[in-house]
C-alpha atoms as a PDB file:
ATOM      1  CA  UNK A   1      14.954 -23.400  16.444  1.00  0.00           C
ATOM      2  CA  UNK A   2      17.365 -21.047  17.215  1.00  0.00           C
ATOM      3  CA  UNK A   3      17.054 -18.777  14.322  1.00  0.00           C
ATOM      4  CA  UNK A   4      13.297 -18.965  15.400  1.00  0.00           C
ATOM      5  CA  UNK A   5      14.298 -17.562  18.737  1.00  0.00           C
ATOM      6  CA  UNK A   6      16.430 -15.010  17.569  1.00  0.00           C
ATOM      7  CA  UNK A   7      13.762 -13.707  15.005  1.00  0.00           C
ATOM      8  CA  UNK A   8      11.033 -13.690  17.669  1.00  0.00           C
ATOM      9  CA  UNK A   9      13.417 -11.686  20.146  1.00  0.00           C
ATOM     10  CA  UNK A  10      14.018  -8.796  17.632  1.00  0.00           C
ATOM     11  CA  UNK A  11      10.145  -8.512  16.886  1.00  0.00           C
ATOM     12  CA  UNK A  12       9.543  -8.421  20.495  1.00  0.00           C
ATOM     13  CA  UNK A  13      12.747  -5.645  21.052  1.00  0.00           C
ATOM     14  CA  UNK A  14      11.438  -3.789  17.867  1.00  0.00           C
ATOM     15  CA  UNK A  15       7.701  -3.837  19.373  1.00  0.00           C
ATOM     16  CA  UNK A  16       8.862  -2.269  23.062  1.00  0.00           C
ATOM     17  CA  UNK A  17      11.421  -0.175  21.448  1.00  0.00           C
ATOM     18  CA  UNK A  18       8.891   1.379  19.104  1.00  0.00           C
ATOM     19  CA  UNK A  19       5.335   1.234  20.388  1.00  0.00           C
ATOM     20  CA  UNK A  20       2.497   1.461  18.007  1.00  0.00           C
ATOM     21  CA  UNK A  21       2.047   5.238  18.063  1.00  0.00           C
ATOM     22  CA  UNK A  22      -1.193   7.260  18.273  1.00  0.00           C
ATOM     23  CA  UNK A  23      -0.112   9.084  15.305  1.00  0.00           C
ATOM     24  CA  UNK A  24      -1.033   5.970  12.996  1.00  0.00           C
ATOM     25  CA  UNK A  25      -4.707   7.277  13.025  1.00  0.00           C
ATOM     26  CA  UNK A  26      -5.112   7.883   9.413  1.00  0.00           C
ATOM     27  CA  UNK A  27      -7.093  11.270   8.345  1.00  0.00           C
ATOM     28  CA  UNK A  28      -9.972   9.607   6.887  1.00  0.00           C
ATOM     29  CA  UNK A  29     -10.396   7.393  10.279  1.00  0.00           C
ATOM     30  CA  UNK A  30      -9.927  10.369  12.605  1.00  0.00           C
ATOM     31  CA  UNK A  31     -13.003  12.123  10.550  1.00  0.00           C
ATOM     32  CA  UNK A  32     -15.141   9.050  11.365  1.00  0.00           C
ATOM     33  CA  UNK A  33     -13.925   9.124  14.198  1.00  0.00           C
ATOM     34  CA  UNK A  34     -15.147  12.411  15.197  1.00  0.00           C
ATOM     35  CA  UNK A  35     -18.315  11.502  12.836  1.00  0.00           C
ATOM     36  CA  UNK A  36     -19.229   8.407  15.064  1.00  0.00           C
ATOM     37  CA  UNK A  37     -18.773  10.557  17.956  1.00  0.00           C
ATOM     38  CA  UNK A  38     -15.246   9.598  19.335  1.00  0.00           C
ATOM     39  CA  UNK A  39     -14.264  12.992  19.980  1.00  0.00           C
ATOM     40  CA  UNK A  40     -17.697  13.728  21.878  1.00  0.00           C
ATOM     41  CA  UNK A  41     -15.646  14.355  25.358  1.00  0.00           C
ATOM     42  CA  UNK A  42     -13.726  16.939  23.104  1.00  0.00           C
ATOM     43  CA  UNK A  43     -16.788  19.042  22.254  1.00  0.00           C
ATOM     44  CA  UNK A  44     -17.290  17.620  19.310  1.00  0.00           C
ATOM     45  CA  UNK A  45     -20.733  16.321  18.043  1.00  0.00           C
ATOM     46  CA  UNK A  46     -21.451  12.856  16.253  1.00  0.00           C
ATOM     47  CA  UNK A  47     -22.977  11.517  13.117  1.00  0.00           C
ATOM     48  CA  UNK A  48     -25.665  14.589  12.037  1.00  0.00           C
ATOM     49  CA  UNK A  49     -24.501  17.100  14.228  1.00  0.00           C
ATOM     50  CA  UNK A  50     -20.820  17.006  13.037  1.00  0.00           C
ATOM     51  CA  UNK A  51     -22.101  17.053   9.545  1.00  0.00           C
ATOM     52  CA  UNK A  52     -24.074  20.194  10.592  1.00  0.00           C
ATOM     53  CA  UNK A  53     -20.665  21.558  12.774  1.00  0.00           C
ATOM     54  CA  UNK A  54     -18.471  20.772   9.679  1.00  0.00           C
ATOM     55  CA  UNK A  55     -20.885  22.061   6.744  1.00  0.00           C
ATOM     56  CA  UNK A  56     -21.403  25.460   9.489  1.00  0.00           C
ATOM     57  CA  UNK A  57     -17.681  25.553   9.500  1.00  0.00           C
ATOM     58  CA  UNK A  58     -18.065  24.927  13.628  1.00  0.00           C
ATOM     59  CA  UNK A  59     -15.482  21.891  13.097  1.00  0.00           C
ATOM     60  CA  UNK A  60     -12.807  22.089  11.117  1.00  0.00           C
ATOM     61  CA  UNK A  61      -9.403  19.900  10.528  1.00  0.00           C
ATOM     62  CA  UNK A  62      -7.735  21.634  13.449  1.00  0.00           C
ATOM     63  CA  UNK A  63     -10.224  20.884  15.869  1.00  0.00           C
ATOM     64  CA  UNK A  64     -10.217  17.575  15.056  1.00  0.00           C
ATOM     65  CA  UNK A  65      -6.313  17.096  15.368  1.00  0.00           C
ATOM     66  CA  UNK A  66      -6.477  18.820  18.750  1.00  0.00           C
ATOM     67  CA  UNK A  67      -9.576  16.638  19.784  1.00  0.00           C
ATOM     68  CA  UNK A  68      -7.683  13.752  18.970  1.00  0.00           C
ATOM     69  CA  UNK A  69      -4.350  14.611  20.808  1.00  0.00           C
ATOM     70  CA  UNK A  70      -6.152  15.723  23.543  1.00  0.00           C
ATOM     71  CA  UNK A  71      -7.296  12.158  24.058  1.00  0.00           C
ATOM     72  CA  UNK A  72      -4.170  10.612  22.928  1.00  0.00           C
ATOM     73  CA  UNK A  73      -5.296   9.106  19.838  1.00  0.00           C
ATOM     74  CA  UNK A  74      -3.061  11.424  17.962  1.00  0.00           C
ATOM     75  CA  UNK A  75       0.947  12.386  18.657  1.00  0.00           C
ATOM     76  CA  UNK A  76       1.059  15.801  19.731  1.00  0.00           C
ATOM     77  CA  UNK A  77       3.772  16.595  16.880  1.00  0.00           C
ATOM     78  CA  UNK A  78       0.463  16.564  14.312  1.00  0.00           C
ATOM     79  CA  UNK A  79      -0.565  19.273  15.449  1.00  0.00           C
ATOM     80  CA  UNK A  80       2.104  20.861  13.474  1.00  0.00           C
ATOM     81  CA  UNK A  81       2.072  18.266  10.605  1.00  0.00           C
ATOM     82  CA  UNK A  82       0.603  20.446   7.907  1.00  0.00           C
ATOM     83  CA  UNK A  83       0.143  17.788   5.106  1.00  0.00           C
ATOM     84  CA  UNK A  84      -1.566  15.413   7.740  1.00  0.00           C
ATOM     85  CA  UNK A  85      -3.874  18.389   8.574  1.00  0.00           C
ATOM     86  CA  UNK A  86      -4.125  19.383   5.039  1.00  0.00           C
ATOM     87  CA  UNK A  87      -5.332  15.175   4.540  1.00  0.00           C
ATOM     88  CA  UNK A  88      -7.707  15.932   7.186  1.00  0.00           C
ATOM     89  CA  UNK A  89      -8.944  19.008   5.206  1.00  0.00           C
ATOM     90  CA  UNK A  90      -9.697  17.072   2.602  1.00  0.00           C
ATOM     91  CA  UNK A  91     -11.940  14.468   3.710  1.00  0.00           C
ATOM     92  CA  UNK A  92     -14.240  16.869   5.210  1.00  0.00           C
ATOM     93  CA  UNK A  93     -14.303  18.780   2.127  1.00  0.00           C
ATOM     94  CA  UNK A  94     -15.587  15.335   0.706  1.00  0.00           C
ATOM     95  CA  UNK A  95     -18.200  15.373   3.625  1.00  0.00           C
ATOM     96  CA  UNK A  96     -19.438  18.799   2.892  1.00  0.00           C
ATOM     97  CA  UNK A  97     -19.686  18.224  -0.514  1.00  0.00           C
ATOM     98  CA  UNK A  98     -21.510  14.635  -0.392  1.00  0.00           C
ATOM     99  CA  UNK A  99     -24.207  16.013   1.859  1.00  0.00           C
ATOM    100  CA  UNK A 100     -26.035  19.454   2.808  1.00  0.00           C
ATOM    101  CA  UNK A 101     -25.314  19.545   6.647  1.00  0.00           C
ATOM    102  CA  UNK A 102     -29.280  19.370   7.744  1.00  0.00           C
END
């Protein structure tokens, strides 16, 4: 009982200590994010229209990073994060590419 205690009082420090932080949104869940419209108060369109923005080269990964910190989802610190914004780069790539942006 008492190692059960102790156990369950350094999961709770650890979880206070450190929080789960915004910057766990993964790049292929902050594009469908912004896809699904999550970034709308941003200026960023959903589902057609962000194909269209992305394909039109309107939205790009840096947009979406900056859309995303603005509302917190994201750590401010990716902003500067190249690979994560390189990640990002990627998956709309993959967007263009699977679909012509009509």
């Amino acid at each position: 009982m008492k190692n059960f205690l102790y156990g369950s009082l350094i999961l709770l420090a650890t979880t206070i200590a450190s929080p789960t932080m915004a910057a766990e949104v993964t790049p292929n869940s902050l594009v469908f994010q912004g896809y699904q419209g999550g970034l709308k108060s941003e200026g960023i369109p959903g589902y057609a229209s962000f194909r269209q923005a992305v394909f039109l080269g309107k939205v790009d990964a840096e947009t979406l990073v900056k859309g995303a910190i603005s509302q917190g989802k994201l750590d401010p610190g990716m902003a500067n994060d190249d690979s994560y914004i390189k990640e990002v780069q990627s998956y709309l790539f993959l967007l263009r590419a699977n679909g012509s942006g009509r």
